[in-house]
N, C-alpha and C. Protein backbone atom coordinates (compact mmCIF):
# COMPACT_ATOMS: atom_id res chain seq x y z
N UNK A 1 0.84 -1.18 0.00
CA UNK A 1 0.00 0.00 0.00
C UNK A 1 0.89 1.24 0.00
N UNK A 2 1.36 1.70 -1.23
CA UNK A 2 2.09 2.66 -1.44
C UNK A 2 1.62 3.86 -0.97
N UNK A 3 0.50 4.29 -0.73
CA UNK A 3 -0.01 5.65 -0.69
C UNK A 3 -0.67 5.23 0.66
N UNK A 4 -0.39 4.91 1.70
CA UNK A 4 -0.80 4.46 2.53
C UNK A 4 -0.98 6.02 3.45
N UNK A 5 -1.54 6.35 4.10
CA UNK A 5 -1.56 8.29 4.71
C UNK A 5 -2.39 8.25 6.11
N UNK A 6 -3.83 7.45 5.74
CA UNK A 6 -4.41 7.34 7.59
C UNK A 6 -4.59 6.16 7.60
N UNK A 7 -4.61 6.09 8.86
CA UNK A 7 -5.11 4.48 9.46
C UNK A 7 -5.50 4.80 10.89
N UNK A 8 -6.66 3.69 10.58
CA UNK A 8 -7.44 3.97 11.90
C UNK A 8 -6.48 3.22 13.03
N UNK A 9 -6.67 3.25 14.39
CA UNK A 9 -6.05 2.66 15.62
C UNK A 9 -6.99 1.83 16.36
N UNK A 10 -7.37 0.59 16.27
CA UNK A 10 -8.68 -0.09 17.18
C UNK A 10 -7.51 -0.62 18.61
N UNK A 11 -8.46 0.49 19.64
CA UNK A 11 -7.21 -0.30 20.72
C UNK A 11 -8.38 -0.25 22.17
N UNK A 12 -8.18 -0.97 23.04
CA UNK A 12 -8.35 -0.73 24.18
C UNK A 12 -7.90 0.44 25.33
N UNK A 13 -8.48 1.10 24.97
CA UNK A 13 -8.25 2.07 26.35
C UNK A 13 -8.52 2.14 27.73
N UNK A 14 -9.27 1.31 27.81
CA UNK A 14 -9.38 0.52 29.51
C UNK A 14 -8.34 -0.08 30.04
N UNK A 15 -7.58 -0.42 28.79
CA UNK A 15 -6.34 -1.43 29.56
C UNK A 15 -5.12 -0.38 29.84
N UNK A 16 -4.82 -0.27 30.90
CA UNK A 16 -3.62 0.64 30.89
C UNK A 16 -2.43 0.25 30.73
N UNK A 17 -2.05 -1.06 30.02
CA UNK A 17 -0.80 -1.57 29.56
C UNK A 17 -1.21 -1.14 28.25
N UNK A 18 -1.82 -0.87 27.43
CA UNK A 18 -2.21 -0.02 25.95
C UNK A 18 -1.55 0.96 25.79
N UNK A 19 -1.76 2.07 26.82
CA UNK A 19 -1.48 3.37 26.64
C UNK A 19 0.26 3.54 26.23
N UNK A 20 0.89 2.45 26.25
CA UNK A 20 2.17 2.65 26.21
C UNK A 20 2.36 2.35 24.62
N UNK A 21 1.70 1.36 24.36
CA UNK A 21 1.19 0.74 23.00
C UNK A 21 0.74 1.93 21.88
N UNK A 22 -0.04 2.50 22.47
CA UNK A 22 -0.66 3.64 22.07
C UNK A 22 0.38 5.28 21.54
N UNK A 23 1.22 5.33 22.94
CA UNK A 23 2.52 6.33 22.36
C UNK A 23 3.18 5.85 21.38
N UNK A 24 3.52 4.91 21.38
CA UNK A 24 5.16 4.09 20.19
C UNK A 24 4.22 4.12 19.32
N UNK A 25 2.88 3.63 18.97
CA UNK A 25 2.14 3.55 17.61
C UNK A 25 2.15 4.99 17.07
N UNK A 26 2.12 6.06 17.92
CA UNK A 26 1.68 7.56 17.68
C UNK A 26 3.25 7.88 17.28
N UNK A 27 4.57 7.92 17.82
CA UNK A 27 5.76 8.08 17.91
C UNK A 27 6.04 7.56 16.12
N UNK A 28 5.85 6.43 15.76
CA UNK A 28 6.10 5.26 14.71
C UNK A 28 5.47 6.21 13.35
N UNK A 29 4.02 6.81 13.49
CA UNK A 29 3.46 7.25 13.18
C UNK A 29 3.89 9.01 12.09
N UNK A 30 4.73 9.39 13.65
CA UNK A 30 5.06 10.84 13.55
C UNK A 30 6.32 10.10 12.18
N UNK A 31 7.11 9.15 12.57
CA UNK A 31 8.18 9.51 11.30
C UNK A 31 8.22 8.70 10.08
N UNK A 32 7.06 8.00 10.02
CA UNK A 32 6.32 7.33 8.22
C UNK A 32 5.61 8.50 8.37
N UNK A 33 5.37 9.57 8.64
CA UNK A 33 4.66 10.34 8.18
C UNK A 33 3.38 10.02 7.96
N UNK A 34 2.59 9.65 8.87
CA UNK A 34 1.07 8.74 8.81
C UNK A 34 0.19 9.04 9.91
N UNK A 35 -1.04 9.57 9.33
CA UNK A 35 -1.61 10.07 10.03
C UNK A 35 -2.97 8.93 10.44
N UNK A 36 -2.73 9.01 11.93
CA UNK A 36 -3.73 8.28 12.78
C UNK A 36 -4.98 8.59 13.34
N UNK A 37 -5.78 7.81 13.52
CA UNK A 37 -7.36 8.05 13.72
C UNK A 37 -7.60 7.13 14.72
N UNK A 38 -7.33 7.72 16.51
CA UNK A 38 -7.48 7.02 17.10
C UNK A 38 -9.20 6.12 17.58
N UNK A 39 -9.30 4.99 17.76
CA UNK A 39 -10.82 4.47 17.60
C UNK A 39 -10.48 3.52 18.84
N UNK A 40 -10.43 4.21 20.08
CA UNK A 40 -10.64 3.72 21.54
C UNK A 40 -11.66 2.69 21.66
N UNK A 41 -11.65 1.60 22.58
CA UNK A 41 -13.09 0.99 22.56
C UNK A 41 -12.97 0.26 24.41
N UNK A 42 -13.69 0.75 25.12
CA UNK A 42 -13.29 0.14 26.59
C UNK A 42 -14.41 -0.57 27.08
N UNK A 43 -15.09 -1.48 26.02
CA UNK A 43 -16.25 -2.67 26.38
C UNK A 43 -16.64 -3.30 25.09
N UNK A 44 -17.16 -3.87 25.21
CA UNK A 44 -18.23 -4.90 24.53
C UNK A 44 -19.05 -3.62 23.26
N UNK A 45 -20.03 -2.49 23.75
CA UNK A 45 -20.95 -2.10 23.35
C UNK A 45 -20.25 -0.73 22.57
N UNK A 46 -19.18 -0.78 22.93
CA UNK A 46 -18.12 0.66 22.37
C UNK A 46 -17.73 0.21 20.79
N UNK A 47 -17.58 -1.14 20.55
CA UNK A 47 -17.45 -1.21 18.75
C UNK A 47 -18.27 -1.17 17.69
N UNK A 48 -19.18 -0.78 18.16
CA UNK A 48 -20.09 -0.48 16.72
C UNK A 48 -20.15 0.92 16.68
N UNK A 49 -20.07 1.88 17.86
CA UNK A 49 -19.73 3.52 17.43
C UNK A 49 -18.55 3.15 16.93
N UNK A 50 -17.56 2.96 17.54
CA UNK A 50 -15.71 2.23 16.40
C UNK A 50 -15.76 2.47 14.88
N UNK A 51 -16.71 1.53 14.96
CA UNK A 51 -17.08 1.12 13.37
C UNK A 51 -17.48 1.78 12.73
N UNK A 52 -18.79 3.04 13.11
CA UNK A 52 -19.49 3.86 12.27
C UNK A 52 -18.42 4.97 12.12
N UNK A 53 -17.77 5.46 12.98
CA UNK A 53 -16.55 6.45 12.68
C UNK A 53 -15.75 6.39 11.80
N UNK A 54 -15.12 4.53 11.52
CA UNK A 54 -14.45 4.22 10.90
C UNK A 54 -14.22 4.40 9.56
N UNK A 55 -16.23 3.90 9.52
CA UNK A 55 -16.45 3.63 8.28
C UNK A 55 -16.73 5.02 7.68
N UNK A 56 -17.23 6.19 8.50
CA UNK A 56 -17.28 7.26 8.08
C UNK A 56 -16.50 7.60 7.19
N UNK A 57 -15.01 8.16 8.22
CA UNK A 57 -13.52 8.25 7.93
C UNK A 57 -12.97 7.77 6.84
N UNK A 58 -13.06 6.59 6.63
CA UNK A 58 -12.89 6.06 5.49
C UNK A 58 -10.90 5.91 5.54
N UNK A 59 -10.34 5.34 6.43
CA UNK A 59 -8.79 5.21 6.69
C UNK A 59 -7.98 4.19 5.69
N UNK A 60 -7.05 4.56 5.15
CA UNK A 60 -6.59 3.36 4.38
C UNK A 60 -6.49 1.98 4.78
N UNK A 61 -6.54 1.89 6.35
CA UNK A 61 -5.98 0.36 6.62
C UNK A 61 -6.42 0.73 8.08
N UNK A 62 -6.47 -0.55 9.07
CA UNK A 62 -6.92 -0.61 10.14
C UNK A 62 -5.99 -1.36 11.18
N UNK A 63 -5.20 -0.53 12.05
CA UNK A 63 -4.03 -1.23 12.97
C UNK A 63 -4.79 -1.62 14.09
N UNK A 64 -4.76 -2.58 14.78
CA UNK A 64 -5.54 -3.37 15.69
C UNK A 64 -4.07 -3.92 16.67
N UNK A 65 -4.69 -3.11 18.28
CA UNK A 65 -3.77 -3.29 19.02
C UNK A 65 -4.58 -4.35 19.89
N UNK A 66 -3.83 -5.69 19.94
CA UNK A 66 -4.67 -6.85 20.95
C UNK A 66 -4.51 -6.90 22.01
N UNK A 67 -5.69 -7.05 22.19
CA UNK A 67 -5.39 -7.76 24.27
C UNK A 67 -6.89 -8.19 24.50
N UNK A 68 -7.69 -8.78 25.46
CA UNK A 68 -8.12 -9.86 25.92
C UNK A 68 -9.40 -9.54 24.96
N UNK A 69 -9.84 -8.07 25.33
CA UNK A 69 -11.15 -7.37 24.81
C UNK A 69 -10.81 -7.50 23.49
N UNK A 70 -10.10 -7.21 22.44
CA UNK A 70 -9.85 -7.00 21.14
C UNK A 70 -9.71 -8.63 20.57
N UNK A 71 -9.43 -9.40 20.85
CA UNK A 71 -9.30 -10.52 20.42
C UNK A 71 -10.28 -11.50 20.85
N UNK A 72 -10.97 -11.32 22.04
CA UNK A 72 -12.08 -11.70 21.89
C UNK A 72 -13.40 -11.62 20.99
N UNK A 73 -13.24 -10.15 20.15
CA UNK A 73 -14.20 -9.76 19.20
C UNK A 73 -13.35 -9.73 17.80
N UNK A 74 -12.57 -10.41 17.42
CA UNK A 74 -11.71 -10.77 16.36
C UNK A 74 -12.51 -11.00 15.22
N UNK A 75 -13.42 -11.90 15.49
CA UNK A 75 -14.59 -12.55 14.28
C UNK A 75 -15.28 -11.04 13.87
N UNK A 76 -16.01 -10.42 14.61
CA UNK A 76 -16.44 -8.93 14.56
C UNK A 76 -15.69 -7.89 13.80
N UNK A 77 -14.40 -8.19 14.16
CA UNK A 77 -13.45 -7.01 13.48
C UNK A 77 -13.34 -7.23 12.04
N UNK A 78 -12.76 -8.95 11.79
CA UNK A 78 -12.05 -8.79 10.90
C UNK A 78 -13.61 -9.15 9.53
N UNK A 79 -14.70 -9.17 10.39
CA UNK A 79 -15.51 -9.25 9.05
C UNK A 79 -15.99 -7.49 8.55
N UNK A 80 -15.72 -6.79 9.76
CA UNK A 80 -16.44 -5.08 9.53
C UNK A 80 -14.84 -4.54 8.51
N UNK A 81 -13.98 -5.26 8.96
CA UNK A 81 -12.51 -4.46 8.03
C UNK A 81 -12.76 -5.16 6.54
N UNK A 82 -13.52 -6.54 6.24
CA UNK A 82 -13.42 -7.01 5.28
C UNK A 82 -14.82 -6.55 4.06
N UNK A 83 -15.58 -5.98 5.08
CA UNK A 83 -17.09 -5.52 4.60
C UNK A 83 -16.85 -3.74 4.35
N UNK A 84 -15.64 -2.97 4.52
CA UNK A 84 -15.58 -2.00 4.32
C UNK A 84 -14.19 -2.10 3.83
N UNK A 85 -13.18 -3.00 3.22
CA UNK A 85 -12.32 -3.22 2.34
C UNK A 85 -10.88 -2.28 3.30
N UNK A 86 -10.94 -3.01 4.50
CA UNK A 86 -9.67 -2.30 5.10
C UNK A 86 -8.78 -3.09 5.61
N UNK A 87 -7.83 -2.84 4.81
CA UNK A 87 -6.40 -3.90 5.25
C UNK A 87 -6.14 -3.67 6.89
N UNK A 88 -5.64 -5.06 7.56
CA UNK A 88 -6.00 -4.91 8.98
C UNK A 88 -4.15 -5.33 9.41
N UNK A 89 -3.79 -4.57 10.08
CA UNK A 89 -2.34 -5.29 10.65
C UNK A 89 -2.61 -5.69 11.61
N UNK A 90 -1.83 -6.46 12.57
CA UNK A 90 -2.42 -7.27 14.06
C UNK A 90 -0.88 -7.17 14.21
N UNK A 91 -0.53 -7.30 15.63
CA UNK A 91 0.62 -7.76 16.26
C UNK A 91 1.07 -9.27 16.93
N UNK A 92 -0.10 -9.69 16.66
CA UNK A 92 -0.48 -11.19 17.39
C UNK A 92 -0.49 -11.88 15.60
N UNK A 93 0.53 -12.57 15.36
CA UNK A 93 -0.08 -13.39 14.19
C UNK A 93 -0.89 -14.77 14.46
N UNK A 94 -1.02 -14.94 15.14
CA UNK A 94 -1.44 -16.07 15.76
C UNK A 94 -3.37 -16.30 15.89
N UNK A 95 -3.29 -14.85 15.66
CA UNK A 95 -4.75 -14.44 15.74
C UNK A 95 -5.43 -13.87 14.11
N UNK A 96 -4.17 -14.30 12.96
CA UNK A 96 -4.77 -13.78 11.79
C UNK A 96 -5.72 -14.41 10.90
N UNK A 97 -5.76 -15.78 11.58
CA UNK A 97 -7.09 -16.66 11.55
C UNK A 97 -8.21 -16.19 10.97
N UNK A 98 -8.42 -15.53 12.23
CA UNK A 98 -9.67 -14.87 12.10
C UNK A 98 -10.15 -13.51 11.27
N UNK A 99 -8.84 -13.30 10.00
CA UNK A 99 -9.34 -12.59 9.12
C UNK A 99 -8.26 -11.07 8.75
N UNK A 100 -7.61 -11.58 9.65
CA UNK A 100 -6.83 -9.92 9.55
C UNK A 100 -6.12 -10.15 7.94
N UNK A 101 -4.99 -9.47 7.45
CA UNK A 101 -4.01 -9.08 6.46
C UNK A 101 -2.81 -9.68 6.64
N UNK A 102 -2.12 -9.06 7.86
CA UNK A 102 -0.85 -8.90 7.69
C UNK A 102 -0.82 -9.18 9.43
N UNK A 103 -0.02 -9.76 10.09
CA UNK A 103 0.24 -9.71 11.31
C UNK A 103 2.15 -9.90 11.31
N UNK A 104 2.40 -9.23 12.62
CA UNK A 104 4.25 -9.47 12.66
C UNK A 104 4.08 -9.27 13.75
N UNK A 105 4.63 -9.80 15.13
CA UNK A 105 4.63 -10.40 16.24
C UNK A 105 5.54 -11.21 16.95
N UNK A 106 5.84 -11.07 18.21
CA UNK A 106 6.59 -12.19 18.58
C UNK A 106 5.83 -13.73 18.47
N UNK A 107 5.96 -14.88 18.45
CA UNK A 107 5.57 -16.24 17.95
C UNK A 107 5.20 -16.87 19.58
N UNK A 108 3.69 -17.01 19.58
CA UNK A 108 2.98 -17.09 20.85
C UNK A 108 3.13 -17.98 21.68
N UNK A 109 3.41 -19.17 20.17
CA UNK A 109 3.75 -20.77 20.57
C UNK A 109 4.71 -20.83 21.44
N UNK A 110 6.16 -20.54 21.00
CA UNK A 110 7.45 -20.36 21.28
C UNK A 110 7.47 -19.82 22.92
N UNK A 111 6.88 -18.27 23.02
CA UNK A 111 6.38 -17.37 24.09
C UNK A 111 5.74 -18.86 25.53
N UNK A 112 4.69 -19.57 24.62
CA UNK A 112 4.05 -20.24 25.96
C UNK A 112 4.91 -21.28 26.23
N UNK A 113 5.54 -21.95 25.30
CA UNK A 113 6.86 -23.05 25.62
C UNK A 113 7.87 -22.63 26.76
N UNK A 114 8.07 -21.32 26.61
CA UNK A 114 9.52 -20.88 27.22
C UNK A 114 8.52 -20.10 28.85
N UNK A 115 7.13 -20.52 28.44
CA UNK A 115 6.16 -19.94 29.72
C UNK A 115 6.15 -21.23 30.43
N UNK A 116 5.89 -22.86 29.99
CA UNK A 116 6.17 -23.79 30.69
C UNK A 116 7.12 -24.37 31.62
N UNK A 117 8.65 -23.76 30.81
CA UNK A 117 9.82 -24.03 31.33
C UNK A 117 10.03 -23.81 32.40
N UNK A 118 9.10 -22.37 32.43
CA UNK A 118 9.41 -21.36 34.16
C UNK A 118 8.44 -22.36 34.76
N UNK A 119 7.41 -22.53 34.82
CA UNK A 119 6.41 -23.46 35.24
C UNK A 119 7.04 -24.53 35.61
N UNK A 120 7.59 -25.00 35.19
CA UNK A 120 8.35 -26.38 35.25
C UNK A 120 9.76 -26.37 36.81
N UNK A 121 9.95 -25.38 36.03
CA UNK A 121 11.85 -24.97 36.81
C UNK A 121 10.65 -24.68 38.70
N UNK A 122 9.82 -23.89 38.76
CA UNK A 122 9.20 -23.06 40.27
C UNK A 122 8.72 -24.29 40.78
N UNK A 123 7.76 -25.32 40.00
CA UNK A 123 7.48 -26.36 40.37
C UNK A 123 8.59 -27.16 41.08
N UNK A 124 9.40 -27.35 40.70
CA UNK A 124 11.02 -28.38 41.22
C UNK A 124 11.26 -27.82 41.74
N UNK A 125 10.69 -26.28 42.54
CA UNK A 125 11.53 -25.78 43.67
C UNK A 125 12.23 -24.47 43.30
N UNK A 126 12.65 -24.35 42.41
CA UNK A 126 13.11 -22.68 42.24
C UNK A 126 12.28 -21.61 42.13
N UNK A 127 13.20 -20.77 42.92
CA UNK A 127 12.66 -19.51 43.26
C UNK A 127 12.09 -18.64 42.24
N UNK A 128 11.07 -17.95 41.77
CA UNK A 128 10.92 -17.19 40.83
C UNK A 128 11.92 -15.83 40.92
N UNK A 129 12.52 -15.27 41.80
CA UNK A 129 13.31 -14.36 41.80
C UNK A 129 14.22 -14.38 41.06
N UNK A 130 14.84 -16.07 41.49
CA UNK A 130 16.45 -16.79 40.96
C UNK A 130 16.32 -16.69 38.99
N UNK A 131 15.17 -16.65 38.45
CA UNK A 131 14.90 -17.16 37.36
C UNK A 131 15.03 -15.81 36.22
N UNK A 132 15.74 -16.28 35.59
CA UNK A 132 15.99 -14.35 34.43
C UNK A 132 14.62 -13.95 34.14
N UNK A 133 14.34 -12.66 33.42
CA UNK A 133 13.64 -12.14 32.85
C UNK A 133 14.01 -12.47 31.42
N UNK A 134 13.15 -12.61 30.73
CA UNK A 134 13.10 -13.03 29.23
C UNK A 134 12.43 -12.44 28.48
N UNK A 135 12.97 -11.73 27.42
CA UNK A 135 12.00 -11.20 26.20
C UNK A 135 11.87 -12.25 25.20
N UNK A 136 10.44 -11.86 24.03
CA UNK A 136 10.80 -13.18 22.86
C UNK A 136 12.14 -12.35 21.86
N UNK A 137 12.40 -13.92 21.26
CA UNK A 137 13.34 -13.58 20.13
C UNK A 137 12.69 -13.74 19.25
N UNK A 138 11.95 -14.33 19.41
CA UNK A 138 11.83 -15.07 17.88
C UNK A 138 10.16 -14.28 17.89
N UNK A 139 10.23 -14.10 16.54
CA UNK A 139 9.14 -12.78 15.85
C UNK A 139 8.76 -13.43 14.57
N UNK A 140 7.48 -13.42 14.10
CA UNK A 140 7.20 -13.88 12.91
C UNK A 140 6.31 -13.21 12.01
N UNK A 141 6.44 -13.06 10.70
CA UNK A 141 5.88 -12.36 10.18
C UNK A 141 4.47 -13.31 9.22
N UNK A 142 3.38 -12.99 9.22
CA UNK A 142 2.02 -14.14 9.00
C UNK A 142 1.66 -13.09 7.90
N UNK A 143 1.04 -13.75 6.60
CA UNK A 143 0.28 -13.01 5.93
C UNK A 143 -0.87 -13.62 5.47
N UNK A 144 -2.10 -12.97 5.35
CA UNK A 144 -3.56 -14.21 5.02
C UNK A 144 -3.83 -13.39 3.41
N UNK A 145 -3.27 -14.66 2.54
CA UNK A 145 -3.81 -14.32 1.22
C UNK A 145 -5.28 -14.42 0.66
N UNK A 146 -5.94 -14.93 1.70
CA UNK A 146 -7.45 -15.29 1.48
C UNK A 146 -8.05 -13.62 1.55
N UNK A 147 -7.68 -13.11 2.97
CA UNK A 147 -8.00 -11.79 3.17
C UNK A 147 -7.55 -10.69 2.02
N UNK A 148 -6.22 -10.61 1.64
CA UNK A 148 -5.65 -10.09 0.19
C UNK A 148 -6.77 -10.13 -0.97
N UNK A 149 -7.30 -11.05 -0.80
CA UNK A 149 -7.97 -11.16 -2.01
C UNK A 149 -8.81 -10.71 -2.35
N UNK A 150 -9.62 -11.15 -0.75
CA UNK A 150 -11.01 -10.23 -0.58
C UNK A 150 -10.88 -8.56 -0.64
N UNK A 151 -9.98 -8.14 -0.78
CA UNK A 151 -9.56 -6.62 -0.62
C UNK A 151 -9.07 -6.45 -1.98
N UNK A 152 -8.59 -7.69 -2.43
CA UNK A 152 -8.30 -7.24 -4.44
C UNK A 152 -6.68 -6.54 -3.99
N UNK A 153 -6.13 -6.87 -2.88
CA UNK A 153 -4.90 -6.45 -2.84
C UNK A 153 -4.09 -7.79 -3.31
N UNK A 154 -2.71 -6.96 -4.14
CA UNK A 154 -1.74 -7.80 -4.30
C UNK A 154 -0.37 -7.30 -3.60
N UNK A 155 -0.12 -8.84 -3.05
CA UNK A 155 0.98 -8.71 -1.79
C UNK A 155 2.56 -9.16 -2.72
N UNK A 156 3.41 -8.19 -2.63
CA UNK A 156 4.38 -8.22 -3.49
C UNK A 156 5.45 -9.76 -2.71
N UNK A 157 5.67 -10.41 -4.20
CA UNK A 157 6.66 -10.92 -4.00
C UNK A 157 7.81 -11.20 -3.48
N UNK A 158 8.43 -10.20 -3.36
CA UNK A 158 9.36 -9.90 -1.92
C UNK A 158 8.84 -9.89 -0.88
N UNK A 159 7.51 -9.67 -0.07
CA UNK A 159 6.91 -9.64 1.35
C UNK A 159 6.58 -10.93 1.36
N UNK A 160 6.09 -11.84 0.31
CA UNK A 160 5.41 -13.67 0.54
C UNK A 160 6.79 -14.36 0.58
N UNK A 161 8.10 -13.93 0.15
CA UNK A 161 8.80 -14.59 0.45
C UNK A 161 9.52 -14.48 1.60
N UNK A 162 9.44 -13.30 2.74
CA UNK A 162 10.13 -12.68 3.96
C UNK A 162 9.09 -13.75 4.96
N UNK A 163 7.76 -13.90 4.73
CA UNK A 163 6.75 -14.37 5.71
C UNK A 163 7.23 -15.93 6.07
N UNK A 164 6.92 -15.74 7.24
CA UNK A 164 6.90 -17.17 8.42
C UNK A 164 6.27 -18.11 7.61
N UNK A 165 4.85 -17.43 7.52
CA UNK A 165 3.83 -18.25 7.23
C UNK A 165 2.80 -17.86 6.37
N UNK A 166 2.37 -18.38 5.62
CA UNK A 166 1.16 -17.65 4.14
C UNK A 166 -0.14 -18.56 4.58
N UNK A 167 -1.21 -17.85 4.77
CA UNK A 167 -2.34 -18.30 4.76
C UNK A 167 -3.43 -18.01 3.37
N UNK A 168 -3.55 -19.11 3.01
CA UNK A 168 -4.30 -19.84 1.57
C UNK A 168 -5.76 -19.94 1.50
């Protein structure tokens, strides 16, 4: 999406681990030169005003910041982004299942494996103190060509060959 200019922001604002989410997206924003349309939602009954704004607005593409509330209504999202032709990024690829575009993310699987280990290690007795802090490494990039299609977008050759994983 060469001419790419607004995009809407579907995020949780109830969650106050967002708001940090929310600066770096705005920060990211200021230097692609891309102008954002923030679309707060802090319940259940807050996404269909979301939506009518959205659809008002009319944004090139739709960035979707996840967490419990947002991915619980995934089926909801990704059919209102697909019924008003808006490419959807996700940070969770794991969740592009359910319809998004494009997701790039740390790899959830990997994330809950290396979540067992600690599980494993406290169980046998070690201390959670004793035990490092860990970020993921490993990041994957997901693309859903089914969704591409439905949008009549074509995903360049160089990006299907960078991806983790292509969904068909």
């Amino acid at each position: 999406m060469p001419r790419l200019s607004r995009v809407a922001v579907l995020w949780n604002s109830a969650n106050p681990a967002n708001a940090a989410a929310w600066r770096e997206t705005q920060e990211a924003a200021r230097t692609l030169g891309v102008q954002l349309q923030s679309r707060p939602v802090e319940d259940a009954k807050a996404f269909e005003r979301a939506f009518e704004l959205i659809a008002r607005e009319r944004p090139d593409a739709l960035l979707i910041v996840e967490d419990a509330l947002i991915v619980g209504h995934m089926k909801q999202i990704a059919d209102f982004a697909t019924r008003e032709r808006l490419a959807t990024m996700l940070g969770n690829p794991a969740v592009l299942e359910g319809g998004g575009l494009i997701g790039y993310g740390p790899d959830v699987r990997e994330m809950a494996r290396r979540g067992a280990y600690y599980v494993d290690k406290i169980l046998k007795g070690t201390k959670p103190a004793d035990l490092p802090v860990e970020q993921p490494t490993k990041f994957e990039l997901v693309i859903n060509l089914k969704t591409a299609k439905a949008l009549a977008l074509t995903i360049p050759q160089s990006l299907l060959l960078r991806a983790d994983r292509v969904l068909e």
